[in-house]
C-alpha atoms as a PDB file:
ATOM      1  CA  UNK A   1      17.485 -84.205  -2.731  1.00  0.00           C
ATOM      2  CA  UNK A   2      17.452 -84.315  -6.311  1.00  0.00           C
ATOM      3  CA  UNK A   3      14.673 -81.671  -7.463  1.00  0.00           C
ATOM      4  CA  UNK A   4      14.420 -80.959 -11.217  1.00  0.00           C
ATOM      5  CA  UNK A   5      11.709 -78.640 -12.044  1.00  0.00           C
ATOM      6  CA  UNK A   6       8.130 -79.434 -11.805  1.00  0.00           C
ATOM      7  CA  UNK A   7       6.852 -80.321 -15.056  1.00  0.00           C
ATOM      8  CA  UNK A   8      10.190 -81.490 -16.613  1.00  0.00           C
ATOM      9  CA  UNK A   9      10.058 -84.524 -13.787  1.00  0.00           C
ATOM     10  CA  UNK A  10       6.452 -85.100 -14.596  1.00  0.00           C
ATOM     11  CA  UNK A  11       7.299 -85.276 -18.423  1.00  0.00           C
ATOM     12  CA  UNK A  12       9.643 -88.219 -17.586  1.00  0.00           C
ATOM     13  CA  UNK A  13       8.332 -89.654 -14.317  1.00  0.00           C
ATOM     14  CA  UNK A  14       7.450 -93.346 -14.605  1.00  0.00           C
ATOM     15  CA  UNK A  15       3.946 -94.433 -14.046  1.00  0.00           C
ATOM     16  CA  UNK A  16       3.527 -95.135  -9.963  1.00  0.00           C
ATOM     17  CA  UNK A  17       0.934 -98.398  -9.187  1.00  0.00           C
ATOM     18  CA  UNK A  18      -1.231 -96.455  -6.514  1.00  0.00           C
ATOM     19  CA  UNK A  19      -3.731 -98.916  -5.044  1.00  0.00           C
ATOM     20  CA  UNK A  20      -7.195 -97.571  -6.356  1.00  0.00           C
ATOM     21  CA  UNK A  21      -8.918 -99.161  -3.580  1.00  0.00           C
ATOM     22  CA  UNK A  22      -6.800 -97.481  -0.584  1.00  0.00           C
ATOM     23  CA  UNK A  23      -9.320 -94.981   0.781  1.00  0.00           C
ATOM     24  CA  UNK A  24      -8.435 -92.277   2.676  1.00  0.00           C
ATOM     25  CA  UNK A  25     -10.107 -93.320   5.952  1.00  0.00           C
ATOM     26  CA  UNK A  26      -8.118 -96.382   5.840  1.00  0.00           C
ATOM     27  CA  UNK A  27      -4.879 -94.712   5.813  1.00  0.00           C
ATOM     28  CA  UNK A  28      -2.470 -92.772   8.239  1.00  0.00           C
ATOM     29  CA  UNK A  29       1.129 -91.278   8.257  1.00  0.00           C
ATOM     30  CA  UNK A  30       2.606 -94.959   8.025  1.00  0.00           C
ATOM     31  CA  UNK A  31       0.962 -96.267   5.608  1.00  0.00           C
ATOM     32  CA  UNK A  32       3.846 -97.480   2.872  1.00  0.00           C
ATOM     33  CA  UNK A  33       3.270 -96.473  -0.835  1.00  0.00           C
ATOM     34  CA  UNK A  34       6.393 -97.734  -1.914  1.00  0.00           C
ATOM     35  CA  UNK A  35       9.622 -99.783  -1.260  1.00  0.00           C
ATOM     36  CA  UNK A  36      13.214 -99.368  -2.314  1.00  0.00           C
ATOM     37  CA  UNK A  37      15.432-101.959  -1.774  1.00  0.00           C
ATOM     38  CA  UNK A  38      12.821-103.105   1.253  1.00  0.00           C
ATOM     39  CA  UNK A  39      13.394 -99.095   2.736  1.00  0.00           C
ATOM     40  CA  UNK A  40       9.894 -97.798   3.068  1.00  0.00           C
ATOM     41  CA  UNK A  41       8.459 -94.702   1.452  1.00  0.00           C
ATOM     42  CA  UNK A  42       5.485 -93.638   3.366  1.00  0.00           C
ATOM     43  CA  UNK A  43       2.026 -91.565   3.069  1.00  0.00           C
ATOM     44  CA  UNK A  44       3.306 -88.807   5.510  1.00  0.00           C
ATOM     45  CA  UNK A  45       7.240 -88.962   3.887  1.00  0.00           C
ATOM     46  CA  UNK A  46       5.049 -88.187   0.724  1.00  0.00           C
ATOM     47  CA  UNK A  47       2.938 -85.265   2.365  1.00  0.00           C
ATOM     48  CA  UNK A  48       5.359 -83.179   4.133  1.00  0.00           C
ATOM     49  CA  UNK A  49       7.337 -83.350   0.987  1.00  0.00           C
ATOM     50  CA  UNK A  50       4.677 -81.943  -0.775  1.00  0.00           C
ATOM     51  CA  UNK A  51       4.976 -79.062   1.855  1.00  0.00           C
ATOM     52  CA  UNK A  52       8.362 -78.625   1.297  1.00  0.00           C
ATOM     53  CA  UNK A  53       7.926 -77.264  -2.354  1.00  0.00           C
ATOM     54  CA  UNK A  54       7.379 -74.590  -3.442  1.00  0.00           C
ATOM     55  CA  UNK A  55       6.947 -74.826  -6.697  1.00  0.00           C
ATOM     56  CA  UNK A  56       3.816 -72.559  -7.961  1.00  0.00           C
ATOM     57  CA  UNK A  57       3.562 -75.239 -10.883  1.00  0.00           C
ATOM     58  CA  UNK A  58       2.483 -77.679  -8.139  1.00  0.00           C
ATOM     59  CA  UNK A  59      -0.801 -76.098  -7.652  1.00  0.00           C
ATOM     60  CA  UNK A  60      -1.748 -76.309 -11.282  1.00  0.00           C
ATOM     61  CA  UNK A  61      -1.304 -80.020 -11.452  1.00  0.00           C
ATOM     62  CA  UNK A  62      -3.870 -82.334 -10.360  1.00  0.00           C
ATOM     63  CA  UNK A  63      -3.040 -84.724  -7.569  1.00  0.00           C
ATOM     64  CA  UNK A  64      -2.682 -87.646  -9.242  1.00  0.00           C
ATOM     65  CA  UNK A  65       0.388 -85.783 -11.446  1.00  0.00           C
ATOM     66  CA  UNK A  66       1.284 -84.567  -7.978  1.00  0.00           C
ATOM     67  CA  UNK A  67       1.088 -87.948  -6.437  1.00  0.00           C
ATOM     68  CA  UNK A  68       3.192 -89.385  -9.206  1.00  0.00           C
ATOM     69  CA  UNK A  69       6.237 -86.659  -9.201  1.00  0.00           C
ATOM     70  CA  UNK A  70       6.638 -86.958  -5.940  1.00  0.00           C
ATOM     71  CA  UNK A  71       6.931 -90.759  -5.460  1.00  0.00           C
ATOM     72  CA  UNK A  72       9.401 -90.793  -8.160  1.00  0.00           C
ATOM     73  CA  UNK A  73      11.365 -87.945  -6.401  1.00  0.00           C
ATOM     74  CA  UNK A  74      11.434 -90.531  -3.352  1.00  0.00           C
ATOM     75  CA  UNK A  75      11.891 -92.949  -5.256  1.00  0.00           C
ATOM     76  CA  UNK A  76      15.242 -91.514  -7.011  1.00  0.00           C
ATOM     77  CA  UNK A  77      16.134 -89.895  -3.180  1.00  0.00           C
ATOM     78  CA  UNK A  78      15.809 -93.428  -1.452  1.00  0.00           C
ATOM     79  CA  UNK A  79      17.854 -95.152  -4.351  1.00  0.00           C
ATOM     80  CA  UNK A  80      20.533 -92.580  -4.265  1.00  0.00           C
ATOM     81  CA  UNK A  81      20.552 -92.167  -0.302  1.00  0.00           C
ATOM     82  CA  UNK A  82      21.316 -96.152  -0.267  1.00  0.00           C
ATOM     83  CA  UNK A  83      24.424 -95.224  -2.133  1.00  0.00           C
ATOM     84  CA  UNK A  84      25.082 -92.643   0.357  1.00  0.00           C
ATOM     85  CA  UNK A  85      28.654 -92.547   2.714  1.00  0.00           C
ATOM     86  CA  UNK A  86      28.149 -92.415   6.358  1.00  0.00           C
ATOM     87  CA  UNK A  87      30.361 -90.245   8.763  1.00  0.00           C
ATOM     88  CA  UNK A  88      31.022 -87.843  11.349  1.00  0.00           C
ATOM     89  CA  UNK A  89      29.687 -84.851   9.253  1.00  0.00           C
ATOM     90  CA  UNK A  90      26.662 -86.613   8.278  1.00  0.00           C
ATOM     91  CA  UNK A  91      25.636 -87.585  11.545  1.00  0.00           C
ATOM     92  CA  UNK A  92      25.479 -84.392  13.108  1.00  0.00           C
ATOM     93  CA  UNK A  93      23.761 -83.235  10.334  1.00  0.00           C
ATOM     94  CA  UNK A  94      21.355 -85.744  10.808  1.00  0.00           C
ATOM     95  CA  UNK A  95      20.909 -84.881  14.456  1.00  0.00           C
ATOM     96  CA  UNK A  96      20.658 -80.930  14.311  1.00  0.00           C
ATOM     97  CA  UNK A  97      18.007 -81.984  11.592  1.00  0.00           C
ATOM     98  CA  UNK A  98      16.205 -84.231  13.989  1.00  0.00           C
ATOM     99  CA  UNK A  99      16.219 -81.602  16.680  1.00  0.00           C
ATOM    100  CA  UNK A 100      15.359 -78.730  14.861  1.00  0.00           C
ATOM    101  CA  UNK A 101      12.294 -80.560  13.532  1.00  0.00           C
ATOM    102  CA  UNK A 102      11.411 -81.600  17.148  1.00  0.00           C
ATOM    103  CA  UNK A 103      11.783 -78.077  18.116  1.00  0.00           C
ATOM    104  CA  UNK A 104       9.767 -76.565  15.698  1.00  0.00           C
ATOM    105  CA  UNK A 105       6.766 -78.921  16.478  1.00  0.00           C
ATOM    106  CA  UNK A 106       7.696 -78.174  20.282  1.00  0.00           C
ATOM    107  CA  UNK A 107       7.108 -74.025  19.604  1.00  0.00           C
ATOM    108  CA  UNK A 108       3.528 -74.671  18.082  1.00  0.00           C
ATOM    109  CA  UNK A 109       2.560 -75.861  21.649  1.00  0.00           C
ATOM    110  CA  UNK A 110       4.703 -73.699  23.575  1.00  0.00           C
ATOM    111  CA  UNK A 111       2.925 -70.796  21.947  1.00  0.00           C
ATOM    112  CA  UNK A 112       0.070 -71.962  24.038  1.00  0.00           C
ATOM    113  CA  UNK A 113      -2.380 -71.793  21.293  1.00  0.00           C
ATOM    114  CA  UNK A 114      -4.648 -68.405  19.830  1.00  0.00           C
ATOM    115  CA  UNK A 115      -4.468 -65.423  22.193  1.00  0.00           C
ATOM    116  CA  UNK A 116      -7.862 -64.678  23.813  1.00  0.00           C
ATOM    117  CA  UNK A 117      -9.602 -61.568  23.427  1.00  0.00           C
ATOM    118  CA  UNK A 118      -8.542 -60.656  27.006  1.00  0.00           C
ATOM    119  CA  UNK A 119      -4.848 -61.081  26.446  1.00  0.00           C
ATOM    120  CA  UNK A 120      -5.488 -58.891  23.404  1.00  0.00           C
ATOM    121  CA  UNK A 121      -6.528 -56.178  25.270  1.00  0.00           C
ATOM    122  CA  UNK A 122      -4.516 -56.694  27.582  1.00  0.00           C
ATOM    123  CA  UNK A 123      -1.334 -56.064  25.428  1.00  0.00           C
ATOM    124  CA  UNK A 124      -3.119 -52.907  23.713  1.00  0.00           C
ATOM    125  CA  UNK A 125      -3.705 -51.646  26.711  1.00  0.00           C
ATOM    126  CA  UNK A 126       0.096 -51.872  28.091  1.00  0.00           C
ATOM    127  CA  UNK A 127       1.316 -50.763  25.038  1.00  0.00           C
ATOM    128  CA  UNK A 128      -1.085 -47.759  24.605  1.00  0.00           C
ATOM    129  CA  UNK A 129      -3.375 -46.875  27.453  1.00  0.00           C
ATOM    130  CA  UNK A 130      -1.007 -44.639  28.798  1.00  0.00           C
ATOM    131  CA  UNK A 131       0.215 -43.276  25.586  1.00  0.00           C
ATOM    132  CA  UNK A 132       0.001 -39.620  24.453  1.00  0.00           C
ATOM    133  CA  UNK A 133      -0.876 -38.276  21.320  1.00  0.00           C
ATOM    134  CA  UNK A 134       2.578 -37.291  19.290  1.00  0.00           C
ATOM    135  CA  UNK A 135       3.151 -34.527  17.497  1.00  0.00           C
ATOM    136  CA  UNK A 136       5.132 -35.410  14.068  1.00  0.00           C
ATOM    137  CA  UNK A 137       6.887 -32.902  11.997  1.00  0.00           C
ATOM    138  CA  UNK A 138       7.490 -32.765   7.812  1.00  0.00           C
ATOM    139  CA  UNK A 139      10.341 -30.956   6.846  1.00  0.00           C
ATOM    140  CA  UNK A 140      13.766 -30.441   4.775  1.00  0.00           C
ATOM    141  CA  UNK A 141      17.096 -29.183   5.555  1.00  0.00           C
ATOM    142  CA  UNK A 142      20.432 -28.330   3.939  1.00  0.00           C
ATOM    143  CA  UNK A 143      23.613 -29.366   5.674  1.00  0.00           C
ATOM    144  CA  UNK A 144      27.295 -28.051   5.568  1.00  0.00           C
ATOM    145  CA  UNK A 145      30.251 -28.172   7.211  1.00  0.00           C
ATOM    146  CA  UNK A 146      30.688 -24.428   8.554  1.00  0.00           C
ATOM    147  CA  UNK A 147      28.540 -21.998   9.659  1.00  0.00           C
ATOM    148  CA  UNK A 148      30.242 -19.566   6.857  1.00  0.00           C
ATOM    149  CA  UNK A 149      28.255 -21.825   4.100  1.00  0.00           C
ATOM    150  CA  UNK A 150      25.378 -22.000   6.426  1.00  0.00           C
ATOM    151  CA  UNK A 151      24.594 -18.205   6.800  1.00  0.00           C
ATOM    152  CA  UNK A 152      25.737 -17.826   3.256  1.00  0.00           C
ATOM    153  CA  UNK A 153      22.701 -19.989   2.029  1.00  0.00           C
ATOM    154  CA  UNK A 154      20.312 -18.458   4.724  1.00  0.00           C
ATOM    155  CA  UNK A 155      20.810 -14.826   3.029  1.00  0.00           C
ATOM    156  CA  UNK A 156      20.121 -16.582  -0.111  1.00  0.00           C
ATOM    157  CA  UNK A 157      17.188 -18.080   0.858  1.00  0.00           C
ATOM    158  CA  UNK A 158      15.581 -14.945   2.781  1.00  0.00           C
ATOM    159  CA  UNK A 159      16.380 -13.180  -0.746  1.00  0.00           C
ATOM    160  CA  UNK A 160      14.060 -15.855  -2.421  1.00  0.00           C
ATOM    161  CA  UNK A 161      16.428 -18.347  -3.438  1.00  0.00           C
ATOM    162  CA  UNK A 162      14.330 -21.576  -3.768  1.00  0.00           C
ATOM    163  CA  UNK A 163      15.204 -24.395  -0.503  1.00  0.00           C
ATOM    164  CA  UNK A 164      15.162 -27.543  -2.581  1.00  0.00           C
ATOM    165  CA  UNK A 165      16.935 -26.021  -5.202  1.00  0.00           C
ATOM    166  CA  UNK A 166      19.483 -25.007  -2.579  1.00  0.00           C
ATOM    167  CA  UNK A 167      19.768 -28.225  -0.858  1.00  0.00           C
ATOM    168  CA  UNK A 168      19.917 -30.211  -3.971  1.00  0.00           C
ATOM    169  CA  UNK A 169      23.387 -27.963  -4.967  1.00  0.00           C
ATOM    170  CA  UNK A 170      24.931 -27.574  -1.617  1.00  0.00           C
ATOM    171  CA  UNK A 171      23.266 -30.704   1.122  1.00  0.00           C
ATOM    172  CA  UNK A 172      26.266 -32.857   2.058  1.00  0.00           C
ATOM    173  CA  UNK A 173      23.055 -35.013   3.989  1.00  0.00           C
ATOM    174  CA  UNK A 174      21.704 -38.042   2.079  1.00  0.00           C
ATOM    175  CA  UNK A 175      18.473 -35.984   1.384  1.00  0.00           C
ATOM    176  CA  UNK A 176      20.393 -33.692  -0.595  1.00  0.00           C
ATOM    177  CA  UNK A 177      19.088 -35.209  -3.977  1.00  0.00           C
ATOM    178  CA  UNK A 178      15.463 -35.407  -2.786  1.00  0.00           C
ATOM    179  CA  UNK A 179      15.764 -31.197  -2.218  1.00  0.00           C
ATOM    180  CA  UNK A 180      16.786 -32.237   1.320  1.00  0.00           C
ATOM    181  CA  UNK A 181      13.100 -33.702   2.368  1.00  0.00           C
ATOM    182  CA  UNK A 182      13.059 -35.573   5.770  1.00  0.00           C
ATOM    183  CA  UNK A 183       9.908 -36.717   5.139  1.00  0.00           C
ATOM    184  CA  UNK A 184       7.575 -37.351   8.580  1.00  0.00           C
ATOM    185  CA  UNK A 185       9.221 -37.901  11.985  1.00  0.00           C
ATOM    186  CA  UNK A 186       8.620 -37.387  15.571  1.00  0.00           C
ATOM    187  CA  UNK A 187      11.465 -34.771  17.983  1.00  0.00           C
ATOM    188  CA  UNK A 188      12.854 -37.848  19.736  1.00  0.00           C
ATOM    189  CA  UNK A 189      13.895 -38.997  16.112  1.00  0.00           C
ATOM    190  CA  UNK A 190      16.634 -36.108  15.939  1.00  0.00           C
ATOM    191  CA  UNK A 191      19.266 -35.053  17.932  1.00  0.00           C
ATOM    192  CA  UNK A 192      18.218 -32.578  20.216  1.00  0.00           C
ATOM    193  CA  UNK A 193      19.445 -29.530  18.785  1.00  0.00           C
ATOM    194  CA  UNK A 194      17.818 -30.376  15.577  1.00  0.00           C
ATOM    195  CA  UNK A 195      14.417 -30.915  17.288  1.00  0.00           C
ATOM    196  CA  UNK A 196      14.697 -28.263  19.798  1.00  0.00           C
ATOM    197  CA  UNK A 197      14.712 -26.117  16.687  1.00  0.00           C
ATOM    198  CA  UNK A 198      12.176 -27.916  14.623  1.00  0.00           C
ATOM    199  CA  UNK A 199       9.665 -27.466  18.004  1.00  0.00           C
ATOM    200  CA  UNK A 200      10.100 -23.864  17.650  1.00  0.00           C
ATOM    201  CA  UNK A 201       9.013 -23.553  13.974  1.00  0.00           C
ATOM    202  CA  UNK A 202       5.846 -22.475  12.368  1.00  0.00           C
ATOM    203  CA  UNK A 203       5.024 -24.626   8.998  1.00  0.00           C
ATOM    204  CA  UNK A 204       6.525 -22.530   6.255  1.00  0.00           C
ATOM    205  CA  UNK A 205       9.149 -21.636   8.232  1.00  0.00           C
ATOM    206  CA  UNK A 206      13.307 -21.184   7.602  1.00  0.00           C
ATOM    207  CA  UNK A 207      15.532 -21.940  10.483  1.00  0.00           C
ATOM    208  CA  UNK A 208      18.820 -19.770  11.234  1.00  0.00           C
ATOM    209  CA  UNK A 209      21.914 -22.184  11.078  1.00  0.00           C
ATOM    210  CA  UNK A 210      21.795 -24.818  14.182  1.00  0.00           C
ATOM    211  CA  UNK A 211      24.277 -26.697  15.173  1.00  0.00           C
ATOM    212  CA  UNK A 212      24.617 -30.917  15.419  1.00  0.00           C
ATOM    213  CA  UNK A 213      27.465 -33.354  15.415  1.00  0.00           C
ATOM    214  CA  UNK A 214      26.788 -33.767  11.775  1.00  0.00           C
ATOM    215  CA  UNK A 215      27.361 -30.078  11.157  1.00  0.00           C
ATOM    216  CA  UNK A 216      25.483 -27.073  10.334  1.00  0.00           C
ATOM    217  CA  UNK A 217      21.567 -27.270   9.485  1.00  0.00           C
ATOM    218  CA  UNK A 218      19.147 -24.472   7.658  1.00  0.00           C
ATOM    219  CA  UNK A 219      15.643 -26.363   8.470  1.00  0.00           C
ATOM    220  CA  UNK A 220      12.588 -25.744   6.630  1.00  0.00           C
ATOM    221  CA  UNK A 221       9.019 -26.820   8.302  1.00  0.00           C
ATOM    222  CA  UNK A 222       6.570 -28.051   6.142  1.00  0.00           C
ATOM    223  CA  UNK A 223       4.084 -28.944   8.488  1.00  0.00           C
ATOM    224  CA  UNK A 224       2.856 -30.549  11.356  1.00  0.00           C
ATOM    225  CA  UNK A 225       0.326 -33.186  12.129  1.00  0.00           C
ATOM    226  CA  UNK A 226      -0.957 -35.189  15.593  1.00  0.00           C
ATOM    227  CA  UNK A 227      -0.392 -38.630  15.463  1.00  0.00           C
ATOM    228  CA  UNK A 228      -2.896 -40.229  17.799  1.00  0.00           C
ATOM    229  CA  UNK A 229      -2.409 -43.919  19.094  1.00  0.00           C
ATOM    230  CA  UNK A 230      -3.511 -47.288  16.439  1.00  0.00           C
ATOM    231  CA  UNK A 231      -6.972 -48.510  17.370  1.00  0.00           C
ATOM    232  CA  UNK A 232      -6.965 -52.168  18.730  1.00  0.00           C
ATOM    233  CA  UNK A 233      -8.578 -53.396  15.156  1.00  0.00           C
ATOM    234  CA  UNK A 234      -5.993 -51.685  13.425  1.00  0.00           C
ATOM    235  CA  UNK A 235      -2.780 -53.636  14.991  1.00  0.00           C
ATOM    236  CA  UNK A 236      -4.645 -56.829  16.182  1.00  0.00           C
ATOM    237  CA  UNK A 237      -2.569 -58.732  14.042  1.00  0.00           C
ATOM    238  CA  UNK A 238       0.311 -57.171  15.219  1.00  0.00           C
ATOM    239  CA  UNK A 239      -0.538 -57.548  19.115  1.00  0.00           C
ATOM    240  CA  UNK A 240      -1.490 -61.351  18.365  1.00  0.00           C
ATOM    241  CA  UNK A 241       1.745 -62.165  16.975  1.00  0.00           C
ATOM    242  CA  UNK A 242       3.819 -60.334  19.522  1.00  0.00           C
ATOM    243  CA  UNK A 243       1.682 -62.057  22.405  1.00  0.00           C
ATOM    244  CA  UNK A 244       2.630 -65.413  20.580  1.00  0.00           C
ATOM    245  CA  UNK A 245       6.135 -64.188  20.518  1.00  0.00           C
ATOM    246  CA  UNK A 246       6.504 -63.399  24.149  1.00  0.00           C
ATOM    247  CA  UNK A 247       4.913 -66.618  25.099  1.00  0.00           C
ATOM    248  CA  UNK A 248       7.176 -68.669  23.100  1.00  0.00           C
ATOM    249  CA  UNK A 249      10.354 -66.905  24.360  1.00  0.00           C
ATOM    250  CA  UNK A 250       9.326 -67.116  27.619  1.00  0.00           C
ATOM    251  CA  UNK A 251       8.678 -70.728  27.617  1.00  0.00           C
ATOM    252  CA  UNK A 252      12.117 -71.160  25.101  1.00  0.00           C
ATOM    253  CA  UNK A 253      13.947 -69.360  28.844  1.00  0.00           C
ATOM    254  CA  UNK A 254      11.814 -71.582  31.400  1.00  0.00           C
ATOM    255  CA  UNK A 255      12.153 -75.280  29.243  1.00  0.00           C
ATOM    256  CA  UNK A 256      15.961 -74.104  29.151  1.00  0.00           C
ATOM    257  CA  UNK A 257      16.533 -72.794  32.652  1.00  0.00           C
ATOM    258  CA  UNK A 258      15.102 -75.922  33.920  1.00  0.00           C
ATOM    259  CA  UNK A 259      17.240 -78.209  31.629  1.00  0.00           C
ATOM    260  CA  UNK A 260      19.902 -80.257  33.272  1.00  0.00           C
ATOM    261  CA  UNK A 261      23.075 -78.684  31.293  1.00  0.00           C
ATOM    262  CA  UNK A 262      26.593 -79.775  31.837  1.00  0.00           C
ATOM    263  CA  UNK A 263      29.646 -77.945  29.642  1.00  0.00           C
ATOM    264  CA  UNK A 264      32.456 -80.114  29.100  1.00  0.00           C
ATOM    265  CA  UNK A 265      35.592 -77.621  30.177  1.00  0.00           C
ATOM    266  CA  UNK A 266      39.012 -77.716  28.773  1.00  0.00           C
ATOM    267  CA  UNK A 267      38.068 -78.391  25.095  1.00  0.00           C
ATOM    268  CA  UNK A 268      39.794 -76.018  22.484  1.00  0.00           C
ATOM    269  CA  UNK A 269      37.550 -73.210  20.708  1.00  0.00           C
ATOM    270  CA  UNK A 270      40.238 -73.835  17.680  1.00  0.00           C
ATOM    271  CA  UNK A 271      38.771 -76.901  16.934  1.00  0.00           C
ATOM    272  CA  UNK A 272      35.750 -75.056  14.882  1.00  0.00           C
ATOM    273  CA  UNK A 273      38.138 -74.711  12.282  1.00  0.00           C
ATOM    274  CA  UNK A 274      38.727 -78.644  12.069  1.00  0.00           C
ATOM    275  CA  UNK A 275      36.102 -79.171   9.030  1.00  0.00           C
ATOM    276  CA  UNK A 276      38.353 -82.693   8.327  1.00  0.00           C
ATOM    277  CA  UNK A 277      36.841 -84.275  11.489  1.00  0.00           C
ATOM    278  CA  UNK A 278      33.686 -84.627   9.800  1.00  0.00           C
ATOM    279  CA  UNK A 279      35.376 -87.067   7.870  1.00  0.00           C
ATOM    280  CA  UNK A 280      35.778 -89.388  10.245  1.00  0.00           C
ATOM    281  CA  UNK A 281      33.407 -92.499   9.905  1.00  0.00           C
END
């Protein structure tokens, strides 16, 4: 589609005969506002264009500029489109188009409308009655490579050497930079080892060297704080759209498992890669 920008197609749009007498009660998705070449342009062509775009000019225009641009983008589309080839690649096109538009308007009903206050609570309630308050941890740390470096830095530290300090010079981690801050996480976060030892710390606390995959860790505990689960009103949003979610993909796996679906066998994958088929008319 041929989309200059807002006001620039305005500026040279030609004026549009719009019947001042059509009223709005007397018209529908099919009512024509135009012909090309005897193709129709029609009233609903003309709105869900007008959804299409995104153009924040749009909303400073006033609809009778709006009504005008895009008519003449329709206009220019269904002239153009006449002059349009026809083949193989267009087709499809035209079909995955068709299909993905039906199946769009098919999720809206599938998601079988609002979620009722029940079904809310419901999905709180399986998410979080059962849950347990969770202790979360702030802290840095300064990894190397050997335990050498590590209990090198730890009798620096325990002599008053300043952590961040340290972990900015010596951290091979990413948090290095940021004086080797972890900001806040919960134990199941971090490999065991690492939380095992975090568990066991009081806030202001230095770590002896511990041990991971990654290497070797001097951990500093800044604090600790109980994280208690969300009110409902705090994640309603969130538990309506995952209850929409769920309904949809469950009716997506029903409406499919009950399809009728029959795979034509023996065709070659390596025909994926045959882009000049689309040429074919």
């Amino acid at each position: 589609m041929l989309k200059p920008s807002i006001l620039a197609a305005f500026v040279i749009a030609a004026p549009m005969m719009v019947p001042a007498t059509l009223m709005a009660e007397e018209s529908n998705a099919d009512t024509v506002v135009a012909t090309v070449n005897d193709q129709p342009i029609t009233l609903g062509q003309m709105i869900v264009m007008k959804q299409s775009m995104q153009d924040p000019q749009m909303a400073e225009l006033p609809d009778q500029a709006v009504w005008d641009l895009l008519l003449d983008q329709l206009i220019r589309q269904t002239a153009v489109a006449e002059n349009g080839k026809e083949n193989a690649g267009v087709r499809a096109q035209l079909e995955l188009q068709r299909r993905n538009t039906l199946a769009a308007a098919a999720v809206t009903e599938l998601s079988g409308g609002e979620p009722t206050d029940e079904e809310i609570q419901a999905e709180y309630d399986e998410l979080f009655a059962d849950a347990e308050a969770t202790t979360e941890f702030s802290a840095a740390h300064i990894l190397v490579e050997t335990e050498e470096k590590a209990k090198e830095l730890k009798k620096e530290l325990d002599e008053g050497a300043d952590f961040g300090t340290l972990a900015e010079e010596n951290s091979t981690g990413p948090s290095g930079p940021n004086k080797g801050d972890l900001g806040w996480f919960a134990a199941d976060q971090m490999v065991p080892p690492f939380a095992e030892a975090v568990k066991a710390m009081e806030p202001g606390q230095v770590s002896d060297p511990v041990q991971t995959d990654f290497g070797w860790h001097i951990i500093k505990l800044n604090e600790t704080r109980v994280k208690e689960a969300p009110k409902l009103e705090e994640i309603r949003e969130q538990l309506v759209q995952k209850i929409r979610r769920d309904k949809i993909e469950a009716e997506i796996e029903r409406v499919s498992t009950e399809a009728k679906v029959e795979k034509t066998e023996g065709i070659d994958p390596a025909l994926l890669n045959k882009a000049e088929l689309l040429e074919a008319e």
